[in-house]
C-alpha atoms as a PDB file:
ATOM      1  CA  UNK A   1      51.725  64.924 126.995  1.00  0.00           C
ATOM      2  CA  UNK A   2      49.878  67.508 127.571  1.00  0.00           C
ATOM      3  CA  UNK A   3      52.673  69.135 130.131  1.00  0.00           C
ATOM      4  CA  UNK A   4      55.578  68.156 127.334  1.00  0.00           C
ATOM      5  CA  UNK A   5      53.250  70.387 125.156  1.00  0.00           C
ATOM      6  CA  UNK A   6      53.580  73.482 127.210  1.00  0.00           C
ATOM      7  CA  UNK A   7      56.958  73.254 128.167  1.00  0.00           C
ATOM      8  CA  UNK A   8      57.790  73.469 124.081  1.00  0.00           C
ATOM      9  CA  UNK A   9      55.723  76.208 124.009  1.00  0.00           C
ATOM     10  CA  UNK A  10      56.839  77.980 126.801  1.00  0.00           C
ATOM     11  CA  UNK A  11      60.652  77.368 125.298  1.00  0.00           C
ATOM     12  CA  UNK A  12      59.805  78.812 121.253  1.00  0.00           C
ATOM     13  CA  UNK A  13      57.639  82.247 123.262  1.00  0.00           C
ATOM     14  CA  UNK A  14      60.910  82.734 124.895  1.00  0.00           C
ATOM     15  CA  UNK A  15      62.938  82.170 121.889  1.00  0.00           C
ATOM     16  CA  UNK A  16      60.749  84.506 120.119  1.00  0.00           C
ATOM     17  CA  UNK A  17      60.857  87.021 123.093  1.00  0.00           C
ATOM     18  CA  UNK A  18      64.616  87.031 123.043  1.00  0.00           C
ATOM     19  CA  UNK A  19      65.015  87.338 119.114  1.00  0.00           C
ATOM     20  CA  UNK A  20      62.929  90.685 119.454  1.00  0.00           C
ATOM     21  CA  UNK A  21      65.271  91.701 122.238  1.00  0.00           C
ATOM     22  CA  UNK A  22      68.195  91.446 120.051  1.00  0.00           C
ATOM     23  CA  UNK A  23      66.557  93.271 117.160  1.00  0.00           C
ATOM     24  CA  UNK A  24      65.876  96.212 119.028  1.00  0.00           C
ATOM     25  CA  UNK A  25      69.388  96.096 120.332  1.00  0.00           C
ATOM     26  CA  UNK A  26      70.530  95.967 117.241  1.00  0.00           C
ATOM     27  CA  UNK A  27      67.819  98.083 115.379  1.00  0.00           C
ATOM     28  CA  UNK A  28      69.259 100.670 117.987  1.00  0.00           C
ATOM     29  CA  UNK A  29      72.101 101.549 116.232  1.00  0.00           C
ATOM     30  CA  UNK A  30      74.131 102.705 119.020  1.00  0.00           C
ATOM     31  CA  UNK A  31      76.363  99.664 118.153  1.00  0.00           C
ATOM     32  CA  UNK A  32      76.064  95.536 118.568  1.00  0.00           C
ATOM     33  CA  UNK A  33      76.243  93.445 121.231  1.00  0.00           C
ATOM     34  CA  UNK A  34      79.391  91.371 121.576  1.00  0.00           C
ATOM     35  CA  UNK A  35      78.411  88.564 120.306  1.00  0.00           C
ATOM     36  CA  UNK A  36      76.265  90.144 117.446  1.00  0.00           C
ATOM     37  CA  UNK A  37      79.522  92.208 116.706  1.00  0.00           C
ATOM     38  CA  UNK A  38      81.030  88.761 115.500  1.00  0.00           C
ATOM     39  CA  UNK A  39      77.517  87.472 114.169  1.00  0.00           C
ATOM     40  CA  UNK A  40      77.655  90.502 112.030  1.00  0.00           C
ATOM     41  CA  UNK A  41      81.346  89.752 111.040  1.00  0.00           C
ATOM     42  CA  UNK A  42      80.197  86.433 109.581  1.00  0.00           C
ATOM     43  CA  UNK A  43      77.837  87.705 108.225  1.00  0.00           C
ATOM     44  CA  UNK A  44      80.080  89.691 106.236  1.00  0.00           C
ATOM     45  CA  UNK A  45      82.158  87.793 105.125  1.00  0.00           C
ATOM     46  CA  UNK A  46      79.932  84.732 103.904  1.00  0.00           C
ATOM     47  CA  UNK A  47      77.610  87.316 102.458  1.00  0.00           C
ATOM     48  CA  UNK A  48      75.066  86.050 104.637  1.00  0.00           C
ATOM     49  CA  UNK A  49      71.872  87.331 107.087  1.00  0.00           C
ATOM     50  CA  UNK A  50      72.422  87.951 111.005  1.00  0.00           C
ATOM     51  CA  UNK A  51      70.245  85.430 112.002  1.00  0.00           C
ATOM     52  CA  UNK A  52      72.024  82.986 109.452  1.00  0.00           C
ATOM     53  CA  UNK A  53      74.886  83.828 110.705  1.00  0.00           C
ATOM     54  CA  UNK A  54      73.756  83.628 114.495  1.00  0.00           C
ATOM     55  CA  UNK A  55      72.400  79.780 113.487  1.00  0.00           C
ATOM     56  CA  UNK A  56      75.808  78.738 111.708  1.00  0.00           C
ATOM     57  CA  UNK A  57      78.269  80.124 115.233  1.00  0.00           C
ATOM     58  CA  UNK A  58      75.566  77.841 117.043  1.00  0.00           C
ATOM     59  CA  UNK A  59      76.295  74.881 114.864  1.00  0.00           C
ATOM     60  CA  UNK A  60      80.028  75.289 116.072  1.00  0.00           C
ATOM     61  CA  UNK A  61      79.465  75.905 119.494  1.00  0.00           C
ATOM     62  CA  UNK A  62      77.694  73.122 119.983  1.00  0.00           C
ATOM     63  CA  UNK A  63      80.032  70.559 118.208  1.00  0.00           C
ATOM     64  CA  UNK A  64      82.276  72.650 120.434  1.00  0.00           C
ATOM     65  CA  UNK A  65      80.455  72.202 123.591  1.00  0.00           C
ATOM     66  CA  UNK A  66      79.794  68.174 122.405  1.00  0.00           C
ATOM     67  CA  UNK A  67      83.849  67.765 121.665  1.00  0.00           C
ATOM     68  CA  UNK A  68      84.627  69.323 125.226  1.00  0.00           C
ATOM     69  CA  UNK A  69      82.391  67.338 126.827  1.00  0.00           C
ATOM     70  CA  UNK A  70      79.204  69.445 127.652  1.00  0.00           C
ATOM     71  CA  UNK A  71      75.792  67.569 127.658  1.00  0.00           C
ATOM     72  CA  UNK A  72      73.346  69.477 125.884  1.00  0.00           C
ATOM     73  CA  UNK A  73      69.331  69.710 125.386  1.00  0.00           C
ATOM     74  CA  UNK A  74      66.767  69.784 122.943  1.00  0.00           C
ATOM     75  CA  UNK A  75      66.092  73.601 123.827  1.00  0.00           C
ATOM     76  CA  UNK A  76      70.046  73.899 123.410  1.00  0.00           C
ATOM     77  CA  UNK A  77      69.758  72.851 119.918  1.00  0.00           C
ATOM     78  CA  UNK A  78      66.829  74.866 119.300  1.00  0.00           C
ATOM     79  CA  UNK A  79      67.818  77.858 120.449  1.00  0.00           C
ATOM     80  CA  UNK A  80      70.490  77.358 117.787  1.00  0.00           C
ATOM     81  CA  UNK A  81      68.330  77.347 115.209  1.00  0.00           C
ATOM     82  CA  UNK A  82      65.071  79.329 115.764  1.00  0.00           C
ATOM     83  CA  UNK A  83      66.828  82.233 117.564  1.00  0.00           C
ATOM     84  CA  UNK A  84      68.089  82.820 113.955  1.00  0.00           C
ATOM     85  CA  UNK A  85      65.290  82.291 112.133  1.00  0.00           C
ATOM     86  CA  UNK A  86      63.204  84.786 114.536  1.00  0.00           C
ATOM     87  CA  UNK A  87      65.882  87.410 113.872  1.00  0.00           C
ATOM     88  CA  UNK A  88      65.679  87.575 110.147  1.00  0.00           C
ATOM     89  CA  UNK A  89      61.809  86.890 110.231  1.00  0.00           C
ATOM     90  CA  UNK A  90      61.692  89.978 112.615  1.00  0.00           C
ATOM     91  CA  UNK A  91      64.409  92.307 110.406  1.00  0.00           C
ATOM     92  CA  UNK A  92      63.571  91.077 107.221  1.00  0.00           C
ATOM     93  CA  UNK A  93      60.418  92.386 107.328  1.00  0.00           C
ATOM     94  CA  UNK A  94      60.749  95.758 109.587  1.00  0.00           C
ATOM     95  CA  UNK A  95      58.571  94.927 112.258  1.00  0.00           C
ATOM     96  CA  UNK A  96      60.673  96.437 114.517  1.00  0.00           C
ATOM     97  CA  UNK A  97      61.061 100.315 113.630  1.00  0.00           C
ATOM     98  CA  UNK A  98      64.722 101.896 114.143  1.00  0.00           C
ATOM     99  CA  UNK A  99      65.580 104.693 115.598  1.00  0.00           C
ATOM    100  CA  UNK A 100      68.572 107.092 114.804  1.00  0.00           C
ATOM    101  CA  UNK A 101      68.032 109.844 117.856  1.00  0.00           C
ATOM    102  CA  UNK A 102      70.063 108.994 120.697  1.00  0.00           C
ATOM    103  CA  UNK A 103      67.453 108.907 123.397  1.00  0.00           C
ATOM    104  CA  UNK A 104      64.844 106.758 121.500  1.00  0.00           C
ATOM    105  CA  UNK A 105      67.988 104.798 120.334  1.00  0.00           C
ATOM    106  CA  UNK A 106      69.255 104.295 124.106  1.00  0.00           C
ATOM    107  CA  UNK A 107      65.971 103.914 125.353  1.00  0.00           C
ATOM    108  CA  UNK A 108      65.458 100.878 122.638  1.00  0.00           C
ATOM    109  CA  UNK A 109      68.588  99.386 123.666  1.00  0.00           C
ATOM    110  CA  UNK A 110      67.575  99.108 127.323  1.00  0.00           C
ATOM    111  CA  UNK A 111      64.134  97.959 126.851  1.00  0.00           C
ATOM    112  CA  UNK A 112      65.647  95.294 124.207  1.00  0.00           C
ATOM    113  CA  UNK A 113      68.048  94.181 127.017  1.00  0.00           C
ATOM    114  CA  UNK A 114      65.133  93.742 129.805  1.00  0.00           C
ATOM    115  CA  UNK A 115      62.872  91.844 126.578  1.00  0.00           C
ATOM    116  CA  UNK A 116      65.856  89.456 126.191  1.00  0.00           C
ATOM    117  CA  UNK A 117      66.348  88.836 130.151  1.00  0.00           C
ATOM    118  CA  UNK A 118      62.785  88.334 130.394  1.00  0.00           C
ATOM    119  CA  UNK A 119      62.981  85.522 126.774  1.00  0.00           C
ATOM    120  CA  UNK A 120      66.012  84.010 128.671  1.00  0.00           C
ATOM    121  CA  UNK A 121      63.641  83.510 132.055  1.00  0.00           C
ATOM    122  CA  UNK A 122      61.085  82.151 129.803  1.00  0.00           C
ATOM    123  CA  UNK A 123      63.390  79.598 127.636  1.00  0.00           C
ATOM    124  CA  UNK A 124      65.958  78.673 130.349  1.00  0.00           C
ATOM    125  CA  UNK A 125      63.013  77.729 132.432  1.00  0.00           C
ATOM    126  CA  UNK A 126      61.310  75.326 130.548  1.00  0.00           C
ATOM    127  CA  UNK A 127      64.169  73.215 131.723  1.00  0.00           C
ATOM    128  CA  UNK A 128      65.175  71.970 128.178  1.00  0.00           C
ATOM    129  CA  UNK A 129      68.804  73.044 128.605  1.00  0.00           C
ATOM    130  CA  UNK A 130      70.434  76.481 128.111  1.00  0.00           C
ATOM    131  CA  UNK A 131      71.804  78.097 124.811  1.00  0.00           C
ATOM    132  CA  UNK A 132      74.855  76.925 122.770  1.00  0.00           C
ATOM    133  CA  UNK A 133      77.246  79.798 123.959  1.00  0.00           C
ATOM    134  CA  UNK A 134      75.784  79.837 127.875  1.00  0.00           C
ATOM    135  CA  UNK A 135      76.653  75.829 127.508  1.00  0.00           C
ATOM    136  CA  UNK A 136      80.096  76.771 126.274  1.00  0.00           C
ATOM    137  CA  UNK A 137      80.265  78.816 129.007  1.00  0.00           C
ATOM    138  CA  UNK A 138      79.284  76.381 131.704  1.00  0.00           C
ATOM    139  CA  UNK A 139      81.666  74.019 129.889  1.00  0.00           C
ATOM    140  CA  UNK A 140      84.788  76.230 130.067  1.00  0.00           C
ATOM    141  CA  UNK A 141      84.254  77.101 133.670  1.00  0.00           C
ATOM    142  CA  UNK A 142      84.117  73.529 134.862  1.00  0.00           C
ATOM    143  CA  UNK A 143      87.207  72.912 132.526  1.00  0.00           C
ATOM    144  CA  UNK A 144      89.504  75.952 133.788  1.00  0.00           C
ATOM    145  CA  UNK A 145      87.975  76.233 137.242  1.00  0.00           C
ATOM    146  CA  UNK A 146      87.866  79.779 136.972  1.00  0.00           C
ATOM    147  CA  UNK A 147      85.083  82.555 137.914  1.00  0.00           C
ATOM    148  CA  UNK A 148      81.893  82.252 135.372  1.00  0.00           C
ATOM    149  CA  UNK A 149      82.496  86.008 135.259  1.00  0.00           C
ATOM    150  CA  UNK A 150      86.153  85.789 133.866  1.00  0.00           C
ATOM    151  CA  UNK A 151      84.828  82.918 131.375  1.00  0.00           C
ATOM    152  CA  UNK A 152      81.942  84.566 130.155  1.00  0.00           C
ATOM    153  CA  UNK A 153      83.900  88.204 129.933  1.00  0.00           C
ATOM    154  CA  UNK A 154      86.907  86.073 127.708  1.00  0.00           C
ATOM    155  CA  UNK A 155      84.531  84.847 125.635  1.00  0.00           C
ATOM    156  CA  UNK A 156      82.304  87.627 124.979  1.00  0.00           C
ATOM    157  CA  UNK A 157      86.047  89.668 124.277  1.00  0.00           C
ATOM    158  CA  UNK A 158      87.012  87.414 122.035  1.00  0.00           C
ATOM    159  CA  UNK A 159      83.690  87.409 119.731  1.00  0.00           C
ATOM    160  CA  UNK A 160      84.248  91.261 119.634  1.00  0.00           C
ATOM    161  CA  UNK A 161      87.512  91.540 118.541  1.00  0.00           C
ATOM    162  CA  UNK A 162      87.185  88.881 116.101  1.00  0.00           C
ATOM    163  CA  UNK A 163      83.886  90.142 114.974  1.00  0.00           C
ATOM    164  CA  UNK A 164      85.305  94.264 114.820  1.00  0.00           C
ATOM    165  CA  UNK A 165      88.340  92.625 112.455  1.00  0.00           C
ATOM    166  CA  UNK A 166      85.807  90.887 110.188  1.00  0.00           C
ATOM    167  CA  UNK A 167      83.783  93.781 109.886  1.00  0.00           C
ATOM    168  CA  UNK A 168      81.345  93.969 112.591  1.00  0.00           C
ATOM    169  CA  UNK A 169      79.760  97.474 114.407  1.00  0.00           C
ATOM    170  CA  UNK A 170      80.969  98.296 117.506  1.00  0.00           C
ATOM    171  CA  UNK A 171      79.390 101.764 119.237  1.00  0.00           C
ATOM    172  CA  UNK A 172      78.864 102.855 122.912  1.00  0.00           C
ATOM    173  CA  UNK A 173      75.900 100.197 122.819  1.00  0.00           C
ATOM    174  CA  UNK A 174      78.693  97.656 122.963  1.00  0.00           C
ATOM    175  CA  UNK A 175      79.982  98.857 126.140  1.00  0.00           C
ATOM    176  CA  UNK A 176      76.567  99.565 127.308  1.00  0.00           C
ATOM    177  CA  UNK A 177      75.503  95.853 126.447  1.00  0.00           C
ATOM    178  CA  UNK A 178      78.927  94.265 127.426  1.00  0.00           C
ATOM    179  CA  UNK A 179      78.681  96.068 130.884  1.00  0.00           C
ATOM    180  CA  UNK A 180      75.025  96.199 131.257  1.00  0.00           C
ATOM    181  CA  UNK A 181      73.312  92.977 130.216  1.00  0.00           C
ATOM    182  CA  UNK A 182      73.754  90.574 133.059  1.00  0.00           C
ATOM    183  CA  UNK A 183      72.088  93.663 135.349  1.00  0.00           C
ATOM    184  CA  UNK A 184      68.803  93.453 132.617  1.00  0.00           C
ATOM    185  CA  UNK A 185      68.846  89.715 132.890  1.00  0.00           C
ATOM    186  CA  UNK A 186      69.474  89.299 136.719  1.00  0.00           C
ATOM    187  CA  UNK A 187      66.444  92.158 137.110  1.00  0.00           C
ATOM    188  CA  UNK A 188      64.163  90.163 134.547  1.00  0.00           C
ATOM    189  CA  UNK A 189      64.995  87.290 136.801  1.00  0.00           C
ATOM    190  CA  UNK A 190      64.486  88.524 140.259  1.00  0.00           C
ATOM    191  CA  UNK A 191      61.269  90.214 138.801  1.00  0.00           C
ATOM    192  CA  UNK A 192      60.006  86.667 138.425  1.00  0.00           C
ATOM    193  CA  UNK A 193      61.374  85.589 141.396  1.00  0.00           C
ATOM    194  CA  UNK A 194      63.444  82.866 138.763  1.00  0.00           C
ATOM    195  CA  UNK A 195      66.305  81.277 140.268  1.00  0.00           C
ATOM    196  CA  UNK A 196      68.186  79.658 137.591  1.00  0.00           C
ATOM    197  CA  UNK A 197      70.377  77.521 139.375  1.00  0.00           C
ATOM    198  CA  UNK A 198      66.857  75.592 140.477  1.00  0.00           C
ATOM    199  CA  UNK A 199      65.916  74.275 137.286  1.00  0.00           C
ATOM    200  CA  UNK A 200      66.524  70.792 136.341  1.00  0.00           C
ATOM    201  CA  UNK A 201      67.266  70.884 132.724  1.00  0.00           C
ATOM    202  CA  UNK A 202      66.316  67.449 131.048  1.00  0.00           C
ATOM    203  CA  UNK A 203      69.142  66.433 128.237  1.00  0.00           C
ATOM    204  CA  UNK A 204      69.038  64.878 125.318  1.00  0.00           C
ATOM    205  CA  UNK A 205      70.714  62.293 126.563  1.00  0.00           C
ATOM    206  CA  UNK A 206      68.502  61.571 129.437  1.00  0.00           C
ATOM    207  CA  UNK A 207      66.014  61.100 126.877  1.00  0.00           C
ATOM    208  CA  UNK A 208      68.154  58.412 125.011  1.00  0.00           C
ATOM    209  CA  UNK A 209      68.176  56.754 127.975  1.00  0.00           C
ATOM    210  CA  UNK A 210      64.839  56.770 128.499  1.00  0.00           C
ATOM    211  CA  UNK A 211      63.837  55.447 125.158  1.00  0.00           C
ATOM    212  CA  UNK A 212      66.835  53.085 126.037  1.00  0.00           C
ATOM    213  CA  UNK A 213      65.130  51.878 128.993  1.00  0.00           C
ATOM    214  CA  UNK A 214      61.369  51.406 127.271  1.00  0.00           C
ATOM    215  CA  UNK A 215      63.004  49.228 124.690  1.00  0.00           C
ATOM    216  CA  UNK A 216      64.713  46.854 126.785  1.00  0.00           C
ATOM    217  CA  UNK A 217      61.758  46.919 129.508  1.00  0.00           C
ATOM    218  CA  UNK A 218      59.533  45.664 126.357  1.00  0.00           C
ATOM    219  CA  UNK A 219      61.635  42.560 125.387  1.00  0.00           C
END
């Protein structure tokens, strides 16, 4: 109990951590990331919050991943939800300042992308399963059998030009975070000495199983 205990709150620290790395991203205002380009572009148009709007893509992706065949985990579905809600506790209430000089602004943007490798290193290994859009991801590239690379880049294309149409920002920080990221993340991870390809990520359907297993054990 005790360990389940810890892994949950190792998983929400990191969720927290990685919310505050996309708020200084975005309180950067050198433009979105891709995917908060199309965030914002919902967000527009349902007359909505970011985070609101990060929590209801989630929702899709995740039927998404589900329909295509992707197991997913409890940290899956609660990075859905609480990655949101962290975002609009964070903006809603300024507690991250924004900057409009272009240093401070470019210097936020990097630090915000190291702070969001370093969440992702945190959540991803508590082993409770990886984000709705990095499952989608996984679940594309075993589908297609092409590069994670060329997945990941479609993907991330498509969000922004959806998300410019509907309205979203795109600014240099775009290229800077569409280019840039995976180097912030790969350096949070090799910081920690994390290799993600090590952790065994326990699904929600292993746990069916196991409750599954108890039940039928007890008659």
């Amino acid at each position: 109990m005790k360990k389940t205990v810890l892994t949950y709150v190792r998983l929400f620290i990191g969720l927290f951590i990685c919310a505050v790395g996309m708020v200084m991203t975005i309180n950067a205002n050198l433009g979105l990331s891709p995917w908060d380009v199309f965030h914002q572009g919902i967000a527009n148009i349902f007359n909505i919050t970011i985070g609101k709007a990060n929590i209801l893509v989630g929702v899709f992706i995740v039927i998404l991943d589900i329909i295509i065949g992707e197991k997913i985990g409890w940290g899956t579905l609660c990075n859905m939800i609480f990655i949101g809600l962290f975002i609009d506790l964070l903006m809603l209430n300024n507690i991250i300042p924004t900057f409009n000089g272009t240093l401070q602004s470019l210097i936020m943007m990097l630090i915000g992308l190291f702070i969001l490798g370093f969440g992702c290193y945190l959540y991803i290994g508590a082993g409770l399963g990886a984000g709705p859009r990095d499952s989608l991801m996984v679940a594309l590239t075993k589908k297609t059998h092409k590069s994670v690379r060329l997945i990941k880049s479609s993907i991330e294309l498509g969000a922004l030009i959806i998300g410019y149409i509907l309205g979203g920002k795109v600014g240099v920080g775009t290229v800077i975070m569409a280019v840039g990221g995976g180097y912030f993340t790969q350096l949070a991870f090799r910081i920690m000495k994390f290799d993600v390809s090590k952790v065994e990520q326990r699904l929600i359907s292993d746990d069916i199983n196991f409750i599954k297993d108890k039940l039928l054990a007890a008659k």
